[in-house]
C-alpha atoms as a PDB file:
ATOM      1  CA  UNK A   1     -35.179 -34.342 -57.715  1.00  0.00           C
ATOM      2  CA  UNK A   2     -36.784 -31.198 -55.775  1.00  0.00           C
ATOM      3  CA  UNK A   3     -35.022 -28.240 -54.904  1.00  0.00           C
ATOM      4  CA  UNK A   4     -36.379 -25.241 -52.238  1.00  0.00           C
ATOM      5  CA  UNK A   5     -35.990 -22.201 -52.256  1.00  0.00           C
ATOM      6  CA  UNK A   6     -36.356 -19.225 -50.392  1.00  0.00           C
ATOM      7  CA  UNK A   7     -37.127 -15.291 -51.615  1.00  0.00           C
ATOM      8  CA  UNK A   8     -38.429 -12.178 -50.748  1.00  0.00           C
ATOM      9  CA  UNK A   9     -40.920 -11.396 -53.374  1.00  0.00           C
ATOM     10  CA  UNK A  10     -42.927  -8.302 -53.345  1.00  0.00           C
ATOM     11  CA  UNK A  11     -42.006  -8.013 -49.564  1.00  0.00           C
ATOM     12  CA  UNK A  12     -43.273 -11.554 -48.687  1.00  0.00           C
ATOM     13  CA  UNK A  13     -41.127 -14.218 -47.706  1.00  0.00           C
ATOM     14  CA  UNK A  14     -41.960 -17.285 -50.284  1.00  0.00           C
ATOM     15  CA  UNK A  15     -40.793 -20.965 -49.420  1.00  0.00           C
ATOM     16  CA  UNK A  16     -40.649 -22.830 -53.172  1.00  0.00           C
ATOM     17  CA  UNK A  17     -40.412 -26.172 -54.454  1.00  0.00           C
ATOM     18  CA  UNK A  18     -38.585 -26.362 -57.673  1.00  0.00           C
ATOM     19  CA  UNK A  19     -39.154 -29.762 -59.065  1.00  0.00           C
ATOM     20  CA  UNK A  20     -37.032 -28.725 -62.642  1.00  0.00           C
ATOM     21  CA  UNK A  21     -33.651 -26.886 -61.879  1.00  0.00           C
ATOM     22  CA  UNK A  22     -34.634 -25.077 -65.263  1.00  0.00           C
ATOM     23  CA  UNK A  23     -37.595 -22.749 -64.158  1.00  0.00           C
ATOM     24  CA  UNK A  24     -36.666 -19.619 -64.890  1.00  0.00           C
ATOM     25  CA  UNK A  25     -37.569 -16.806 -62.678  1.00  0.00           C
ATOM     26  CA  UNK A  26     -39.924 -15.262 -65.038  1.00  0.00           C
ATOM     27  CA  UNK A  27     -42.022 -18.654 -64.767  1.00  0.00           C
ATOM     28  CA  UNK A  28     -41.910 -19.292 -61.391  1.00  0.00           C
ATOM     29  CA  UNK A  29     -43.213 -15.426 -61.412  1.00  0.00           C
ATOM     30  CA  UNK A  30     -45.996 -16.249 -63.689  1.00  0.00           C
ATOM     31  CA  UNK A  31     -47.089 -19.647 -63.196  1.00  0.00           C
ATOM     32  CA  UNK A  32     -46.562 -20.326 -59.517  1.00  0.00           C
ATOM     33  CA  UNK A  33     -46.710 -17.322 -57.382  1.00  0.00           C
ATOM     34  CA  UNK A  34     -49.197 -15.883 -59.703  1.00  0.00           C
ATOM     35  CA  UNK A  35     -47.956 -12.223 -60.438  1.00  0.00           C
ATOM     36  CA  UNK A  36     -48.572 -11.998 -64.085  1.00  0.00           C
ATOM     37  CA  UNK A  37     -47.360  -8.287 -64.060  1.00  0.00           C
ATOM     38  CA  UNK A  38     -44.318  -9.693 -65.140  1.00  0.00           C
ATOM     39  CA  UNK A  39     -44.541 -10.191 -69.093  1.00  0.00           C
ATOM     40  CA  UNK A  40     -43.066 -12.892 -71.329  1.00  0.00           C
ATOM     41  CA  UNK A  41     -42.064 -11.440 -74.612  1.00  0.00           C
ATOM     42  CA  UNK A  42     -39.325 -12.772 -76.605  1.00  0.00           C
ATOM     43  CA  UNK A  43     -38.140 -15.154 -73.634  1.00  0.00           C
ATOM     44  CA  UNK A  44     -34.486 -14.400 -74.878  1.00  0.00           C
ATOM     45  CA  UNK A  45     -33.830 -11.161 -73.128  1.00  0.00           C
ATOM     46  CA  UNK A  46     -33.880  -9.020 -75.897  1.00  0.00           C
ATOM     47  CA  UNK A  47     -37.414  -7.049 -75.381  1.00  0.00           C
ATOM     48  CA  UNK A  48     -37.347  -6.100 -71.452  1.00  0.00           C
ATOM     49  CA  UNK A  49     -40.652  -6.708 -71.273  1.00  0.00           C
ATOM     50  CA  UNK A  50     -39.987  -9.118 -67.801  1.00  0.00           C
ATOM     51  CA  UNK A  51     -37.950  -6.491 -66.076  1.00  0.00           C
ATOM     52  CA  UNK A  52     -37.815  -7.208 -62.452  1.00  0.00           C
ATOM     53  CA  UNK A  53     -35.408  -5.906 -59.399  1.00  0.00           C
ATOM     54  CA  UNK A  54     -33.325  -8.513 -57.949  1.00  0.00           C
ATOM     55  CA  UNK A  55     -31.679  -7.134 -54.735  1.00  0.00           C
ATOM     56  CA  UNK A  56     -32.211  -3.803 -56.235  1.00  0.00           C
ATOM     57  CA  UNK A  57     -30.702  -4.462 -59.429  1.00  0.00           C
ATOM     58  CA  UNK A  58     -32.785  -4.860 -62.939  1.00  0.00           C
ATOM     59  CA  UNK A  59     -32.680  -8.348 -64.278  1.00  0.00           C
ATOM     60  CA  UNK A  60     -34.461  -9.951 -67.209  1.00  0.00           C
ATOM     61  CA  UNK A  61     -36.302 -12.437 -65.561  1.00  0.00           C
ATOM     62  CA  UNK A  62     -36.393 -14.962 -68.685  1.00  0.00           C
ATOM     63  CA  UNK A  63     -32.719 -15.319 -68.148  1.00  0.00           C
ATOM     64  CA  UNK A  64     -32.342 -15.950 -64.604  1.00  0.00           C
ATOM     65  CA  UNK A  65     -32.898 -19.693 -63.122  1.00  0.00           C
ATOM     66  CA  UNK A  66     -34.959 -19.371 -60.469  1.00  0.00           C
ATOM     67  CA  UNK A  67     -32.459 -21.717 -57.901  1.00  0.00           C
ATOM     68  CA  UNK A  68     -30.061 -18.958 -58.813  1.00  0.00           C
ATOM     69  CA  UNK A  69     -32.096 -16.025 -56.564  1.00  0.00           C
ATOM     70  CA  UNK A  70     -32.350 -17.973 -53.124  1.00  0.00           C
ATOM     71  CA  UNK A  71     -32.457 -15.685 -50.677  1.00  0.00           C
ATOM     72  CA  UNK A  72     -33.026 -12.816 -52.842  1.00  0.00           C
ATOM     73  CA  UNK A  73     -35.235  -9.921 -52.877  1.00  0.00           C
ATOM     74  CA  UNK A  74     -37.081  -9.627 -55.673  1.00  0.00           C
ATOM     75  CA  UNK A  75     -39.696  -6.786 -56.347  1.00  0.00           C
ATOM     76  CA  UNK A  76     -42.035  -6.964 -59.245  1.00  0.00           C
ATOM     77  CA  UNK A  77     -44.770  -4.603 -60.805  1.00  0.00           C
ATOM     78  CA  UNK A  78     -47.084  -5.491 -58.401  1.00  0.00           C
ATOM     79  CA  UNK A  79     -44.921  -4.643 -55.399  1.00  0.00           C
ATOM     80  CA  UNK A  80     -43.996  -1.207 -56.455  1.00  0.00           C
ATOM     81  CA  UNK A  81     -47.650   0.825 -55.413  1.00  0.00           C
ATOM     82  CA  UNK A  82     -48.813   1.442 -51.720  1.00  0.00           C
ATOM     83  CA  UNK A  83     -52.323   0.524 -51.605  1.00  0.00           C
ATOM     84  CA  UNK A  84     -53.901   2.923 -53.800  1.00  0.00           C
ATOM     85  CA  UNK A  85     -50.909   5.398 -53.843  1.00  0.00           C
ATOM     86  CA  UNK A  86     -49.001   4.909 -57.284  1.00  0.00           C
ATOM     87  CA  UNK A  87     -45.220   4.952 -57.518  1.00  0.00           C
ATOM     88  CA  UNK A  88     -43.768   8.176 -58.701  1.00  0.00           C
ATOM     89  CA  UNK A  89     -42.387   6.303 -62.103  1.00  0.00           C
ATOM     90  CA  UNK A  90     -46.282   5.000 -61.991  1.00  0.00           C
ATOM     91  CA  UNK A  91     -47.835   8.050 -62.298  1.00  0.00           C
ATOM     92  CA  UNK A  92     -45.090   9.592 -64.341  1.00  0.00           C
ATOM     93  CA  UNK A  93     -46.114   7.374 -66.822  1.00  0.00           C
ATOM     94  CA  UNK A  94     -49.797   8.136 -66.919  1.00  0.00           C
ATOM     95  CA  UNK A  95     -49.133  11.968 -66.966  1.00  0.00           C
ATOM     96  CA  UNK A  96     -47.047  11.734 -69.931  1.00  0.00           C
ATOM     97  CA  UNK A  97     -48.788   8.846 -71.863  1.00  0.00           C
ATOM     98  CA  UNK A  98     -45.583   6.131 -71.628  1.00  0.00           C
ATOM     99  CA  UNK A  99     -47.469   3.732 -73.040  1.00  0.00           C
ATOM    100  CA  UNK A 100     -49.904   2.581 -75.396  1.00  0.00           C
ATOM    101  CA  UNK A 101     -50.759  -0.829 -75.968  1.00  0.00           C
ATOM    102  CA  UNK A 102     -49.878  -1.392 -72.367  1.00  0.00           C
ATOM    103  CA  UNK A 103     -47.571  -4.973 -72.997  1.00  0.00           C
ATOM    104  CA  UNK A 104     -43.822  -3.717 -72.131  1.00  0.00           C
ATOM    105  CA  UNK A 105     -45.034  -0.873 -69.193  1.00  0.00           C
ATOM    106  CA  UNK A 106     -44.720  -2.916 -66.370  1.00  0.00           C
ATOM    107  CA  UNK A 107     -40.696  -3.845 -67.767  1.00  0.00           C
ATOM    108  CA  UNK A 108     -40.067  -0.235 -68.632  1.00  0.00           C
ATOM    109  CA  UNK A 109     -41.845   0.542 -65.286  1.00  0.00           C
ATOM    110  CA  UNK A 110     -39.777  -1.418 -63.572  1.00  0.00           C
ATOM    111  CA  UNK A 111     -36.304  -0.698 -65.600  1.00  0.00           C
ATOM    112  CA  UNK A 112     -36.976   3.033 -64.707  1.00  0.00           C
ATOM    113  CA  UNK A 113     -37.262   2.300 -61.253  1.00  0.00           C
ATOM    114  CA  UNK A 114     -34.162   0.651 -61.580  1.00  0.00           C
ATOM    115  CA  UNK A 115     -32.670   2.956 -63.694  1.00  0.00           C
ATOM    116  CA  UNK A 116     -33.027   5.979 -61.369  1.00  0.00           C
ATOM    117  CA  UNK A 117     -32.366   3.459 -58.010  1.00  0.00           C
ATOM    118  CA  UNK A 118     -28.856   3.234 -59.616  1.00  0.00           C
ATOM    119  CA  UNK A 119     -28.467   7.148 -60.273  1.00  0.00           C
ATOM    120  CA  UNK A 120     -28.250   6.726 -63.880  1.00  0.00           C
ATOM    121  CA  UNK A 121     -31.067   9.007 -64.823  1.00  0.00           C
ATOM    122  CA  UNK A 122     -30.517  11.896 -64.369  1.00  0.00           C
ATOM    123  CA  UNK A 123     -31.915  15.234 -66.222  1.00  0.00           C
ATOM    124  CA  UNK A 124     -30.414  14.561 -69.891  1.00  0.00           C
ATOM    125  CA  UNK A 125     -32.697  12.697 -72.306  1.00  0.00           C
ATOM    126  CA  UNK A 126     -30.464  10.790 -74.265  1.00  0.00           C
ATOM    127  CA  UNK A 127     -28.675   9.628 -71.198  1.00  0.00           C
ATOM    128  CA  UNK A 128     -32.365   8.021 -70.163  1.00  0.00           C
ATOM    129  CA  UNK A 129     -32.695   6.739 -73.757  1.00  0.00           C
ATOM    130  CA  UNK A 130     -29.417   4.869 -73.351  1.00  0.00           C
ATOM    131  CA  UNK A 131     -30.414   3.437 -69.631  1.00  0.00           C
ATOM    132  CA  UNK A 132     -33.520   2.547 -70.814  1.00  0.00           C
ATOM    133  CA  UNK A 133     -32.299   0.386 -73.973  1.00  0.00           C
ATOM    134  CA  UNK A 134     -32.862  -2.177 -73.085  1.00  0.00           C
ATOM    135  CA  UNK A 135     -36.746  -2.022 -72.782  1.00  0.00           C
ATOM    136  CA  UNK A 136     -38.766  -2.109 -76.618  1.00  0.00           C
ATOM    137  CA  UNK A 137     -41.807  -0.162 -76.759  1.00  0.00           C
ATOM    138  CA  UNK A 138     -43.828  -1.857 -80.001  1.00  0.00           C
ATOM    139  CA  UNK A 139     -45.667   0.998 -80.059  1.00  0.00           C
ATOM    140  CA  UNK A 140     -43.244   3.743 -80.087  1.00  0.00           C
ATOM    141  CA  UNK A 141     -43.966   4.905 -76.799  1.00  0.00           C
ATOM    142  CA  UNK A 142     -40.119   6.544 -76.201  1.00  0.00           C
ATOM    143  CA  UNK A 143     -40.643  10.114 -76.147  1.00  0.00           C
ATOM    144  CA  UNK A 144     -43.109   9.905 -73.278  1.00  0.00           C
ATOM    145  CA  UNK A 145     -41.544   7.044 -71.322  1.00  0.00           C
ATOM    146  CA  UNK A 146     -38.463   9.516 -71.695  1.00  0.00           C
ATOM    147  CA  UNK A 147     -40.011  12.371 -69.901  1.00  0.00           C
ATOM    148  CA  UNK A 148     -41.673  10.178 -67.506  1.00  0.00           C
ATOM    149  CA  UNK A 149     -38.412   8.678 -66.379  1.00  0.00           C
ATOM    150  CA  UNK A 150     -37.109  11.990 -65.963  1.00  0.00           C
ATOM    151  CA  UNK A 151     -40.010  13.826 -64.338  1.00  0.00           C
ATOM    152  CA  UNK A 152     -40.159  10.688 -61.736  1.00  0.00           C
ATOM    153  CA  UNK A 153     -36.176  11.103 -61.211  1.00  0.00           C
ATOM    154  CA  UNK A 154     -36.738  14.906 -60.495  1.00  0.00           C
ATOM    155  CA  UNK A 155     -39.674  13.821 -57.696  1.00  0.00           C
ATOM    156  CA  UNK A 156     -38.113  11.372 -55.905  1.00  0.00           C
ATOM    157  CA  UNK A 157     -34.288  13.744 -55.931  1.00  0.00           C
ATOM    158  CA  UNK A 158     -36.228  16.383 -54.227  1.00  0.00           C
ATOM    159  CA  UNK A 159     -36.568  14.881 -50.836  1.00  0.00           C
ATOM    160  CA  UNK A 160     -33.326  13.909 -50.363  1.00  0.00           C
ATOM    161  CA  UNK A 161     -32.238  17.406 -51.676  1.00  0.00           C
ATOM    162  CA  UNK A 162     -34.865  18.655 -49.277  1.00  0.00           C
ATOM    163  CA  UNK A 163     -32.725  16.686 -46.360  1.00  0.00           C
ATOM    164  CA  UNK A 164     -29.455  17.952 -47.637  1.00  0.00           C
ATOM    165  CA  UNK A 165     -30.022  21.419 -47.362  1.00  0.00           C
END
C-alpha cells in the first residue's frame, strides 16, 4: 500500500510517496530527500542529535512517522542559513566553540533555535541548560553551547526591542 504526502521542507513544497507507513521522519530526511544535516544517534529520542522544527516546534525526528507531518512545515539544518549569511545561533556557535566533534551541532543548533523561537531562553544560564536538555554533547561541549544560545537570544531580542521603543 502507498501513502503521499505533502510538506514544506526547508521552504520547498515536497510531494512523497511513502510505500511503509513506518518511515520515520528522520529517514525520510536522510534517505529520500537527501538532507543528511539531520543526524541519527540513538534512534530512541534520547540524544537530540535529529532535532528538527515541525511547524515551529522542536521534534525528535526518530520519533515522528513521517505520514504523521502532512502538511507540515518542517525546517532542518540546512534551511536555517541565507546563502552565505549564517544564522545568528550559527555563528553563535562558532564564536564560542559549541562544538567539538561536530555530530550533535546541527540538533543543538536546531533545539536552540527552537528554544529561543519559544521564548524560553532567555539571559539565565541554567534556565538554557534546562531548555537545552534534551540535546547530549559527547564531547562536553555545554559551557559554550550555553553562551552561544544566550548570545544568539540577546541578537535576535534586539530588533524587536529596537521596534518597541
Amino acid at each position: 500500500m502507498n501513502f503521499s504526502i505533502s510538506l514544506t521542507v526547508n521552504g520547498v513544497r515536497r510531494e512523497v510517496g511513502l510505500d511503509d507507513p513506518r518511515v520515520t521522519l528522520l529517514d525520510l530526511l536522510r534517505e529520500r530527500l537527501h538532507l543528511t544535516g539531520t543526524k541519527k544517534g540513538c534512534d530512541r529520542g534520547q540524544c537530540g542529535a535529529c532535532t528538527v522544527l515541525v511547524d515551529g516546534r522542536r521534534i525528535n525526528a526518530c520519533l515522528a512517522l513521517a505520514l504523521s507531518q502532512d502538511g507540515a512545515e518542517v525546517l532542518t539544518i540546512e534551511g536555517v542559513a541565507r546563502g552565505d549569511q549564517l544564522h545568528p545561533v550559527q555563528a553563535a556557535f562558532i564564536a564560542h566553540d559549541g562544538f567539538q566533534c561536530g555530530f550533535c551541532t546541527p540538533g543543538q543548533i536546531m533545539s536552540a533555535i527552537g528554544l529561543i523561537g519559544e521564548g524560553q531562553a532567555g539571559g539565565d544560564p541554567e534556565r538554557v541548560r534546562e531548555g537545552m536538555s534534551g540535546n547530549l554533547c559527547r564531547c562536553g561541549a555545554y559551557a559554550g553551547i550555553t553562551e552561544a544560545v544566550i548570545e544568539a537570544q540577546e541578537k535576535l531580542a534586539a530588533p524587536a526591542r529596537r521596534r518597541s521603543a
